[in-house]
PDB file of N, CA and C in Angstrom:
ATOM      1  N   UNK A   1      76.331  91.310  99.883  1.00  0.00           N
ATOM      2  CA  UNK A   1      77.675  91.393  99.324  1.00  0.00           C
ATOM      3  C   UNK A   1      78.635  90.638 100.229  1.00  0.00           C
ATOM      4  N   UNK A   2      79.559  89.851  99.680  1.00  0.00           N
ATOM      5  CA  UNK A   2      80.126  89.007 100.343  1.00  0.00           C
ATOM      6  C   UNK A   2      81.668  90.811 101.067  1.00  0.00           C
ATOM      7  N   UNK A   3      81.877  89.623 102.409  1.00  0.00           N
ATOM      8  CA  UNK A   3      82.696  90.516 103.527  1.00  0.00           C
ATOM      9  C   UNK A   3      83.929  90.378 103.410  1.00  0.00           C
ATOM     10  N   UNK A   4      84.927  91.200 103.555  1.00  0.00           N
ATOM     11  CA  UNK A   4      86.235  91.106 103.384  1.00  0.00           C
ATOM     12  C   UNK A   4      87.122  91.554 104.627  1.00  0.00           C
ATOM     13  N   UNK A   5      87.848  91.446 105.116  1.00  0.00           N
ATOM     14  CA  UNK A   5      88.863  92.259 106.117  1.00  0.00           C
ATOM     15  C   UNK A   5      89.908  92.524 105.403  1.00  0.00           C
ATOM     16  N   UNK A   6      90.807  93.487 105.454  1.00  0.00           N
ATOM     17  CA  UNK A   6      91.614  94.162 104.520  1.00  0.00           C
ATOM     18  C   UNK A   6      92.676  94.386 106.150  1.00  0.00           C
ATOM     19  N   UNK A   7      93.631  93.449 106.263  1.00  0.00           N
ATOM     20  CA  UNK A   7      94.820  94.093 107.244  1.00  0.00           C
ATOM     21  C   UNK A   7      96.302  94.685 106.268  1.00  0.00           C
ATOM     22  N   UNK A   8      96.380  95.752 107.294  1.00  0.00           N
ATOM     23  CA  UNK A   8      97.459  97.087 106.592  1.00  0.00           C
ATOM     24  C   UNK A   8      98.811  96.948 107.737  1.00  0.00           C
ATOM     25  N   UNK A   9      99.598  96.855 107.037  1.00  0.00           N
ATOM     26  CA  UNK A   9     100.968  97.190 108.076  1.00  0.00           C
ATOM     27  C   UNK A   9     101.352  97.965 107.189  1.00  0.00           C
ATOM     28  N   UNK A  10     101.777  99.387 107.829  1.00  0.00           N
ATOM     29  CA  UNK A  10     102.685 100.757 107.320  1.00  0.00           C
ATOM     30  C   UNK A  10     103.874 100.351 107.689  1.00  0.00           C
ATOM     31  N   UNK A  11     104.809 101.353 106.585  1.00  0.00           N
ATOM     32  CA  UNK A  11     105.978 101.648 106.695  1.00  0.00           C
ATOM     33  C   UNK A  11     106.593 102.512 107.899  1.00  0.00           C
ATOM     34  N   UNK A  12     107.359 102.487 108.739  1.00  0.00           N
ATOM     35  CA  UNK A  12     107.698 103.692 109.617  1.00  0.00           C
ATOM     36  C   UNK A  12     107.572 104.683 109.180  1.00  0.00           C
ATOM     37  N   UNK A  13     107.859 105.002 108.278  1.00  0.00           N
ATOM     38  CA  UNK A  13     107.975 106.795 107.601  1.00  0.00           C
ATOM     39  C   UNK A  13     106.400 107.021 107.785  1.00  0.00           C
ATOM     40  N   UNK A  14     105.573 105.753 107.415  1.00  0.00           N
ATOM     41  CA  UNK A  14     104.089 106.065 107.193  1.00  0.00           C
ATOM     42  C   UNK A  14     103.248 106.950 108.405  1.00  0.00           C
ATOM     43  N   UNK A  15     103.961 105.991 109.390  1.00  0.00           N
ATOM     44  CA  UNK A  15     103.056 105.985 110.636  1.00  0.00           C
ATOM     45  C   UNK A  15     103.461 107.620 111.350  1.00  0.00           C
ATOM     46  N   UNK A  16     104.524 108.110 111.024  1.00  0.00           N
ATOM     47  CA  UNK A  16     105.319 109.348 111.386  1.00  0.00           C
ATOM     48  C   UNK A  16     104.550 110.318 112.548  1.00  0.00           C
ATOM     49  N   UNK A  17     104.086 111.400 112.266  1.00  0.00           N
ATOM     50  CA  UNK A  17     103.212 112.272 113.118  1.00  0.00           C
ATOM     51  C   UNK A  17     101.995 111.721 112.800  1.00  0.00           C
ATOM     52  N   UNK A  18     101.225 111.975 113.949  1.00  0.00           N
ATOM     53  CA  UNK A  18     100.133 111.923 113.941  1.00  0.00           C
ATOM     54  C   UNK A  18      99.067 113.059 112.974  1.00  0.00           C
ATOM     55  N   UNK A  19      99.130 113.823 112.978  1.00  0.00           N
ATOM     56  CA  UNK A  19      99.011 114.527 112.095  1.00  0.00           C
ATOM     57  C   UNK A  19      99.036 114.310 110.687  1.00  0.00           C
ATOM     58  N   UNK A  20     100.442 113.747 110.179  1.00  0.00           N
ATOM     59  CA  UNK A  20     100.305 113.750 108.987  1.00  0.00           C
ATOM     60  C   UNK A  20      99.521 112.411 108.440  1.00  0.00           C
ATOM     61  N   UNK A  21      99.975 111.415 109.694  1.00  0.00           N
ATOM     62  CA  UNK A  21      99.188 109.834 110.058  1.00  0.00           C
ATOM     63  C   UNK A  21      97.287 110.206 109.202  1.00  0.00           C
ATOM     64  N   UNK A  22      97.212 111.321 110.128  1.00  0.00           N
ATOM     65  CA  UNK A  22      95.337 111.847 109.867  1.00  0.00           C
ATOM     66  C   UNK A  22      95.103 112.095 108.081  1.00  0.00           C
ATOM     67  N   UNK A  23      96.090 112.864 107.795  1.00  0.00           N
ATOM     68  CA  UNK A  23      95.550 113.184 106.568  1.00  0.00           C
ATOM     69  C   UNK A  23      95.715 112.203 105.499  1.00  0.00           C
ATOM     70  N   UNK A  24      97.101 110.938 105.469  1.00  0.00           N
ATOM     71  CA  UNK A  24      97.531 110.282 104.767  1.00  0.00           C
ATOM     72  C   UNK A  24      96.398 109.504 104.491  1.00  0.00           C
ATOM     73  N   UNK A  25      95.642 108.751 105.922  1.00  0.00           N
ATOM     74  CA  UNK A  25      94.235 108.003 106.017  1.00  0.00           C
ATOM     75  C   UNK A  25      93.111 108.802 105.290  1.00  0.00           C
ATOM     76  N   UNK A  26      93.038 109.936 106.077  1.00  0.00           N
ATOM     77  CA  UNK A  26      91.768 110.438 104.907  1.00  0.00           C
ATOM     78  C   UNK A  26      91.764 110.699 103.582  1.00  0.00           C
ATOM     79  N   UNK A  27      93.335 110.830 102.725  1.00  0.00           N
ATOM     80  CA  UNK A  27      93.073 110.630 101.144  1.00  0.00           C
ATOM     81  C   UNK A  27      93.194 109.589 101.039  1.00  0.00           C
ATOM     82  N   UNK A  28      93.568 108.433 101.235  1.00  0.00           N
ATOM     83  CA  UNK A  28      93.671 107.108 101.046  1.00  0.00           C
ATOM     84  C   UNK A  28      92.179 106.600 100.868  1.00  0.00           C
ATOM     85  N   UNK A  29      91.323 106.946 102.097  1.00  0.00           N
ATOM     86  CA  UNK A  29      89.762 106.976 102.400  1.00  0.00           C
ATOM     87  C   UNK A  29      89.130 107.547 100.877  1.00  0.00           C
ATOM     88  N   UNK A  30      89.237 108.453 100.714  1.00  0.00           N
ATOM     89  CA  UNK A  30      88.864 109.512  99.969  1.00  0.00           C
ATOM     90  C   UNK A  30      89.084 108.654  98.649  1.00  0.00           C
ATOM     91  N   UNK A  31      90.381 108.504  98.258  1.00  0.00           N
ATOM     92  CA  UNK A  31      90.716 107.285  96.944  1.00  0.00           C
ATOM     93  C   UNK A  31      89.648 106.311  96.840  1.00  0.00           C
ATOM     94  N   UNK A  32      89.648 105.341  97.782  1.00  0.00           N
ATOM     95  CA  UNK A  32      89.018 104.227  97.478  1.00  0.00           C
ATOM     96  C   UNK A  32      87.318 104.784  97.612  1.00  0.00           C
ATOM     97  N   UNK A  33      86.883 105.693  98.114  1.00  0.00           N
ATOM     98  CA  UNK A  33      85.896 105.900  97.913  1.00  0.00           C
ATOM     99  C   UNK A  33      85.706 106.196  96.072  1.00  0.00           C
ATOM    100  N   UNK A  34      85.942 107.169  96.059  1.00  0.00           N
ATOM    101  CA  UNK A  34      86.409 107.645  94.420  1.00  0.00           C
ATOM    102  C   UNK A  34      86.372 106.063  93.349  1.00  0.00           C
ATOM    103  N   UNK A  35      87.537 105.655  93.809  1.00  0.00           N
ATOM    104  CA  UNK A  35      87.820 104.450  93.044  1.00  0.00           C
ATOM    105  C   UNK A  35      87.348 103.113  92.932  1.00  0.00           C
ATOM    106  N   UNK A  36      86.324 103.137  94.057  1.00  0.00           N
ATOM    107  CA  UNK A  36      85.060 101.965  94.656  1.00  0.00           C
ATOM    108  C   UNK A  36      84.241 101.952  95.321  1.00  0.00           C
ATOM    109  N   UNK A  37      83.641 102.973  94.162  1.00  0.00           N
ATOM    110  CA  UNK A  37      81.704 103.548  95.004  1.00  0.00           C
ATOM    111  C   UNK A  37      81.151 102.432  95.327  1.00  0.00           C
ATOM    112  N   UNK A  38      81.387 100.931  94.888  1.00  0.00           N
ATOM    113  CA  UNK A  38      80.512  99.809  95.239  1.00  0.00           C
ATOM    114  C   UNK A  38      80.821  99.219  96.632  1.00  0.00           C
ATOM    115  N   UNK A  39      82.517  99.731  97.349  1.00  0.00           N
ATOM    116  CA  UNK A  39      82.288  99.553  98.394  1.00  0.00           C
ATOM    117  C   UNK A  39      81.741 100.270  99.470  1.00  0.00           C
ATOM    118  N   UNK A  40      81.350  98.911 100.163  1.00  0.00           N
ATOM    119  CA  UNK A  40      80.852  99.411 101.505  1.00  0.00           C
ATOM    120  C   UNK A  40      81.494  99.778 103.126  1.00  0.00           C
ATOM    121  N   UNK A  41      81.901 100.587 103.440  1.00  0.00           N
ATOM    122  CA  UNK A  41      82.880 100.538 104.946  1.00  0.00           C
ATOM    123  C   UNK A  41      82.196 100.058 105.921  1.00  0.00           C
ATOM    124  N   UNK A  42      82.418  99.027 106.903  1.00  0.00           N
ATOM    125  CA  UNK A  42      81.976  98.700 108.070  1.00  0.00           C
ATOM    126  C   UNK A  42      82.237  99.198 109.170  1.00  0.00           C
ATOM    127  N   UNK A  43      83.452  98.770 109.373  1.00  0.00           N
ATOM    128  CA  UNK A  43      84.401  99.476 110.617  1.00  0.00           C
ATOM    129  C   UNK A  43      86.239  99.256 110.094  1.00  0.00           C
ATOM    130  N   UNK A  44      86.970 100.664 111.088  1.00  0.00           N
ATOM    131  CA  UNK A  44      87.843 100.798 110.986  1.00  0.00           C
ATOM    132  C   UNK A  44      88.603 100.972 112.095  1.00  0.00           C
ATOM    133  N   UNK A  45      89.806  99.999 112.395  1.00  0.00           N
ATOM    134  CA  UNK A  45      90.285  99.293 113.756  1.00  0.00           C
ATOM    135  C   UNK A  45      91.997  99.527 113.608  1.00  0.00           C
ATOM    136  N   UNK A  46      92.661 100.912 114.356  1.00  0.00           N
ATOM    137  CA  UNK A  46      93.586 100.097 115.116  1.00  0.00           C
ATOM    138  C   UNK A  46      94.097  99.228 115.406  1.00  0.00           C
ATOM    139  N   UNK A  47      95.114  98.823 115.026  1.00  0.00           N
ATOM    140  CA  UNK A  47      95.397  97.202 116.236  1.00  0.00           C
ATOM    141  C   UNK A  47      96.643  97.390 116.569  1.00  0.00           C
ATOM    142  N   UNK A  48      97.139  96.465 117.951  1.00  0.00           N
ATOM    143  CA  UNK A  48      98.317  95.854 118.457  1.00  0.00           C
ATOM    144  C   UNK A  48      98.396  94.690 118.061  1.00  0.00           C
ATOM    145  N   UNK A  49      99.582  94.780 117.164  1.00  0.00           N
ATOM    146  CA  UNK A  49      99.825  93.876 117.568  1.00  0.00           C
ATOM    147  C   UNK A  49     101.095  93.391 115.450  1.00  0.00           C
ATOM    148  N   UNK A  50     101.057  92.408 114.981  1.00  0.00           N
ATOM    149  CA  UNK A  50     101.577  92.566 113.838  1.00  0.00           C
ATOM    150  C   UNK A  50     101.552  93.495 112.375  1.00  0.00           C
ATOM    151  N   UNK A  51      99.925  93.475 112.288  1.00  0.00           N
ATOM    152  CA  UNK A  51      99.229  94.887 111.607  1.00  0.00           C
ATOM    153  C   UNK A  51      98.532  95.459 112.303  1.00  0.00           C
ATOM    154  N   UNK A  52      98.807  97.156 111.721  1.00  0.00           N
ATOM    155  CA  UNK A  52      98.426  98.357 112.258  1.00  0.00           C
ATOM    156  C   UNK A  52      96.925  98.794 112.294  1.00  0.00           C
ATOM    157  N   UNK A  53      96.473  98.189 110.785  1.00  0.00           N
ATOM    158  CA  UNK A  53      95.092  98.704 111.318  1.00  0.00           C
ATOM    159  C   UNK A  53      93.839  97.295 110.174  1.00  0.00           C
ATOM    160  N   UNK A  54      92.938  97.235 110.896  1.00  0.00           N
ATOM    161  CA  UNK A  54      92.319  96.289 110.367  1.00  0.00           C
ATOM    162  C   UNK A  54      90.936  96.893 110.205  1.00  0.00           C
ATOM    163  N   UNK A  55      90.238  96.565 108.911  1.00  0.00           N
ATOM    164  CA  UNK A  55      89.142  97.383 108.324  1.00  0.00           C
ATOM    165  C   UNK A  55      87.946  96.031 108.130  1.00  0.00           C
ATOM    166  N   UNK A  56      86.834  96.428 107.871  1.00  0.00           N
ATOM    167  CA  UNK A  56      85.915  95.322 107.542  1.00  0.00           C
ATOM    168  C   UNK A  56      85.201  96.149 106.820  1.00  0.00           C
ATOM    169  N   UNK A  57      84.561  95.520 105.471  1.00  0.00           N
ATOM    170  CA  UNK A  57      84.559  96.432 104.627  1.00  0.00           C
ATOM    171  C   UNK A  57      83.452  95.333 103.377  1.00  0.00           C
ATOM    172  N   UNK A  58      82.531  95.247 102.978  1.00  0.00           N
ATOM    173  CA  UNK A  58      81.980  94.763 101.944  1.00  0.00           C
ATOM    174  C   UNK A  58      82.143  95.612 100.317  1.00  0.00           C
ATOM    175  N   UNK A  59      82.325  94.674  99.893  1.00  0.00           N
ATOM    176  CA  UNK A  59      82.490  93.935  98.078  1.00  0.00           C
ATOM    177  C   UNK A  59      81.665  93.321  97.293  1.00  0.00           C
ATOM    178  N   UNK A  60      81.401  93.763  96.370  1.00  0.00           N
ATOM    179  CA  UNK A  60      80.565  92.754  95.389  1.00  0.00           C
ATOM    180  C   UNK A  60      81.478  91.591  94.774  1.00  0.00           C
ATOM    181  N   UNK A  61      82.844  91.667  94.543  1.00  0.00           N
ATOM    182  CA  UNK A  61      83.662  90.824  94.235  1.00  0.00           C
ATOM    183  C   UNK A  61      85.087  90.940  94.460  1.00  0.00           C
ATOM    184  N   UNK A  62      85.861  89.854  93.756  1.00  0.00           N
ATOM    185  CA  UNK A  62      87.254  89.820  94.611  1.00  0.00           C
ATOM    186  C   UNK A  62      88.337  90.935  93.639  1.00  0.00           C
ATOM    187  N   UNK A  63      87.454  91.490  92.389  1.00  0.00           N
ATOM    188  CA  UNK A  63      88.477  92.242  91.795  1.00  0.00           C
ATOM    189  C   UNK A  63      87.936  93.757  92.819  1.00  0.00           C
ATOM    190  N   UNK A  64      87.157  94.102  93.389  1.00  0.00           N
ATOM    191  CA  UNK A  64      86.948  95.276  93.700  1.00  0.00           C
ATOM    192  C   UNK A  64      87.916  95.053  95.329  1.00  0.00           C
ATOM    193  N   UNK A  65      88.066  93.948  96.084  1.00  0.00           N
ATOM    194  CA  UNK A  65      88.793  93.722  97.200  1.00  0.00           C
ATOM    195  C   UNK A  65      90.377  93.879  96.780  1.00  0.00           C
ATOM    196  N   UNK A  66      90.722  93.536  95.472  1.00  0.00           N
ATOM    197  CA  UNK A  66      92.088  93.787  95.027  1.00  0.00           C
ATOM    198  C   UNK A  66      92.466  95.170  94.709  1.00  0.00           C
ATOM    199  N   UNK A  67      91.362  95.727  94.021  1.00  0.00           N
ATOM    200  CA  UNK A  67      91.643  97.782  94.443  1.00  0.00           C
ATOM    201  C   UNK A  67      92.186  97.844  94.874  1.00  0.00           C
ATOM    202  N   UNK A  68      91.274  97.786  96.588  1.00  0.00           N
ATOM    203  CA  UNK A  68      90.934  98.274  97.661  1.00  0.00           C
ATOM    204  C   UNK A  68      92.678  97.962  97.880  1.00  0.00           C
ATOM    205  N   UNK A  69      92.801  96.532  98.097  1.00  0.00           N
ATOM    206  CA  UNK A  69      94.304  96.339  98.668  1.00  0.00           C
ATOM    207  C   UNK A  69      95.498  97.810  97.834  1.00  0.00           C
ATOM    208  N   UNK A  70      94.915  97.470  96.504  1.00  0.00           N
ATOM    209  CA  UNK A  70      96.612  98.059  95.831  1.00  0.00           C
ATOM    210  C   UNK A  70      96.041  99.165  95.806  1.00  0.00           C
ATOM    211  N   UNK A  71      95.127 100.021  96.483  1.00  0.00           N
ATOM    212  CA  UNK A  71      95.182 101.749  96.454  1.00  0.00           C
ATOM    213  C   UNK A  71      95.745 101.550  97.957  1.00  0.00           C
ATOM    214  N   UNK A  72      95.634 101.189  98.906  1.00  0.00           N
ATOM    215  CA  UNK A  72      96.253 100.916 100.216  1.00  0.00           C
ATOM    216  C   UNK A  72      97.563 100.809 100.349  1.00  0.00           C
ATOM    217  N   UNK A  73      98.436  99.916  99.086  1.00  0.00           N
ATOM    218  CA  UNK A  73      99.525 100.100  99.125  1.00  0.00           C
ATOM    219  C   UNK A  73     100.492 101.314  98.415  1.00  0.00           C
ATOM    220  N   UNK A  74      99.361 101.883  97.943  1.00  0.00           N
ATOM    221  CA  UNK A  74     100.150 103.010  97.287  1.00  0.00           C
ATOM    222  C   UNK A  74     100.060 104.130  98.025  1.00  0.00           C
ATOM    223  N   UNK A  75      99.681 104.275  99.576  1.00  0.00           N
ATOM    224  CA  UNK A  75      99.495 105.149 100.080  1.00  0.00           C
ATOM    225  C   UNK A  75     100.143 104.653 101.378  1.00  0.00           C
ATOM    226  N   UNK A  76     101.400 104.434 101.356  1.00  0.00           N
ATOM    227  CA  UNK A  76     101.972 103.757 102.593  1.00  0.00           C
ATOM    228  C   UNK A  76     102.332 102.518 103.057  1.00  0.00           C
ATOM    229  N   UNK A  77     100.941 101.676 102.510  1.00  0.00           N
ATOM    230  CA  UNK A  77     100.956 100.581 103.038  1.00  0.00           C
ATOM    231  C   UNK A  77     102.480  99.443 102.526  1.00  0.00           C
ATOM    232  N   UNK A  78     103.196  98.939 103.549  1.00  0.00           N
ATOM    233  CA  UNK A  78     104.119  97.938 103.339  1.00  0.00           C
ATOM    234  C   UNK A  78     103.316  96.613 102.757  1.00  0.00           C
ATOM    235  N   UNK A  79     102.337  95.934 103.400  1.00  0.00           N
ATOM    236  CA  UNK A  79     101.596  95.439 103.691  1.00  0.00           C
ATOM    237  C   UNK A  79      99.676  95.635 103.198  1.00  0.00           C
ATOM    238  N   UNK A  80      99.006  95.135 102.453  1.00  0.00           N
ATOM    239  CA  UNK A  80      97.446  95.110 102.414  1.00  0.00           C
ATOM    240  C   UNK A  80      97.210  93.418 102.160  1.00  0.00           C
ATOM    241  N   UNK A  81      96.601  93.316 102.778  1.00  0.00           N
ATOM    242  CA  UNK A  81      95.692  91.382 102.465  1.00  0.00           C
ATOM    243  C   UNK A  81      94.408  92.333 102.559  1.00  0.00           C
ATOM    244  N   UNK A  82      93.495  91.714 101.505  1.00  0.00           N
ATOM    245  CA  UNK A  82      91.899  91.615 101.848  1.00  0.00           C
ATOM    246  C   UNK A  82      91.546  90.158 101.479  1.00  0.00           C
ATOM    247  N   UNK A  83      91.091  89.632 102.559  1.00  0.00           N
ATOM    248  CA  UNK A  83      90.434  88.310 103.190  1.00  0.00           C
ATOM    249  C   UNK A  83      89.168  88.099 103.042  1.00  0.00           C
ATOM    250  N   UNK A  84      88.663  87.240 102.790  1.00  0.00           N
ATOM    251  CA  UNK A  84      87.497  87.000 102.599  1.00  0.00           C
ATOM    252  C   UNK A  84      86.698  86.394 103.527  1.00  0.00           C
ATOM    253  N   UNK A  85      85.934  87.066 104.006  1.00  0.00           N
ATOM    254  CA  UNK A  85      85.353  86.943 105.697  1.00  0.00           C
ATOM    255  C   UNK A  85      83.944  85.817 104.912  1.00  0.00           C
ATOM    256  N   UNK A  86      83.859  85.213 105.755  1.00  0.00           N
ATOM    257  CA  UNK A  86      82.773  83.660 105.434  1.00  0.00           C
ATOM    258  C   UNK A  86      81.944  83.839 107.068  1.00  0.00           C
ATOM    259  N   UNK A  87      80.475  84.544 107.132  1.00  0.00           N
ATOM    260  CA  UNK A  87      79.881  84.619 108.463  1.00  0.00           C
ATOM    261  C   UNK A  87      80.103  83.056 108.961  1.00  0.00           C
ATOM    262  N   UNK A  88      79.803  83.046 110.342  1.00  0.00           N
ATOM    263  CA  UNK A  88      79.850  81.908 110.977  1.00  0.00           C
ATOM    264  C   UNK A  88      78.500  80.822 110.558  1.00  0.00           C
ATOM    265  N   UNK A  89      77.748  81.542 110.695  1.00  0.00           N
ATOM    266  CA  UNK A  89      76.128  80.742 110.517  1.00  0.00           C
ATOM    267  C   UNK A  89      76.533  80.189 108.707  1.00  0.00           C
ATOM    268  N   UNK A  90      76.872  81.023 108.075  1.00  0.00           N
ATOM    269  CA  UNK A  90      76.911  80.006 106.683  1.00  0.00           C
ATOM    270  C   UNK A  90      77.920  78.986 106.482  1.00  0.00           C
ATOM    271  N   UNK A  91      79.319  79.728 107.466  1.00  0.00           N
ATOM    272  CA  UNK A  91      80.102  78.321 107.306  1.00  0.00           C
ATOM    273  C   UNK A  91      79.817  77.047 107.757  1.00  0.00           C
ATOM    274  N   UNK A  92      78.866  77.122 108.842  1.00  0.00           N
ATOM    275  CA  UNK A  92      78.160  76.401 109.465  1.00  0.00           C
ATOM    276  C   UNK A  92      77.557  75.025 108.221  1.00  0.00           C
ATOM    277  N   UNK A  93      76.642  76.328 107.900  1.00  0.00           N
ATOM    278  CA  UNK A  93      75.592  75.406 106.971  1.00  0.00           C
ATOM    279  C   UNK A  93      76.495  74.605 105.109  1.00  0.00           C
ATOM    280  N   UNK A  94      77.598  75.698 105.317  1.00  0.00           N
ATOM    281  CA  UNK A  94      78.781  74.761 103.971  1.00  0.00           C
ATOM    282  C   UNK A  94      79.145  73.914 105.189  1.00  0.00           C
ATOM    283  N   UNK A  95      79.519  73.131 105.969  1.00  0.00           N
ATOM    284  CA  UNK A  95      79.831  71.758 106.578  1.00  0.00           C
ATOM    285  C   UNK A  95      79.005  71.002 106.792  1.00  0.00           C
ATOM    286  N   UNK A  96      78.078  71.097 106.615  1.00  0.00           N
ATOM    287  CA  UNK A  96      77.038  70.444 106.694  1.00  0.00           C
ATOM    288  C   UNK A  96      76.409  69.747 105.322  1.00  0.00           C
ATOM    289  N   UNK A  97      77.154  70.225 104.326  1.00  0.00           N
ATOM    290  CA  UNK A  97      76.990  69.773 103.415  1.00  0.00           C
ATOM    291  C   UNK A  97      78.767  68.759 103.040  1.00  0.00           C
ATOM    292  N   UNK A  98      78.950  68.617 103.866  1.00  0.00           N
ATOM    293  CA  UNK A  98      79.904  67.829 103.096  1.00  0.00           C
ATOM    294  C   UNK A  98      80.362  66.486 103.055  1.00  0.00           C
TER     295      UNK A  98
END
């Protein structure tokens, strides 16, 4: 299944207590599970820096990566991109053809 990264920047109100931070993520989690048994979770990342948290996450296609984004934004998110991650070794082998 082709790879996606999905970066999230919250709203201030979003990010609020930590606490409520925990539960907002786990129904959000909980949604897209529900709403896209075909995805797959990889890892889920924190970040410093412009967005808050960055996910890697496999898809069978780009309408199931567009969900993923707009259940993300309905749960806080200011901000969802899901990107379409291209491994290194195949981008490799697409330049090589060109």
């Amino acid at each position: 299944m082709p790879t996606f990264i999905l970066l999230t920047k919250l709203s201030s109100q979003s990010l609020g207590v930590p606490q409520t931070r925990e539960n907002i993520g786990r129904e959000w989690f909980n949604e897209v599970k529900k709403k896209c048994p075909e995805v797959k979770w990889i890892e889920h990342y924190a970040l410093l820096g412009p967005y808050d948290f960055m996910d890697i996450y496999e898809a069978p296609n780009d309408e199931s990566a567009a969900k993923v984004s707009m259940i993300t934004m309905s749960h806080g998110a200011v901000s969802a991109e899901s990107w379409n991650a291209i491994p290194y070794k195949k981008f490799l082998d697409i330049t090589k053809n060109l």
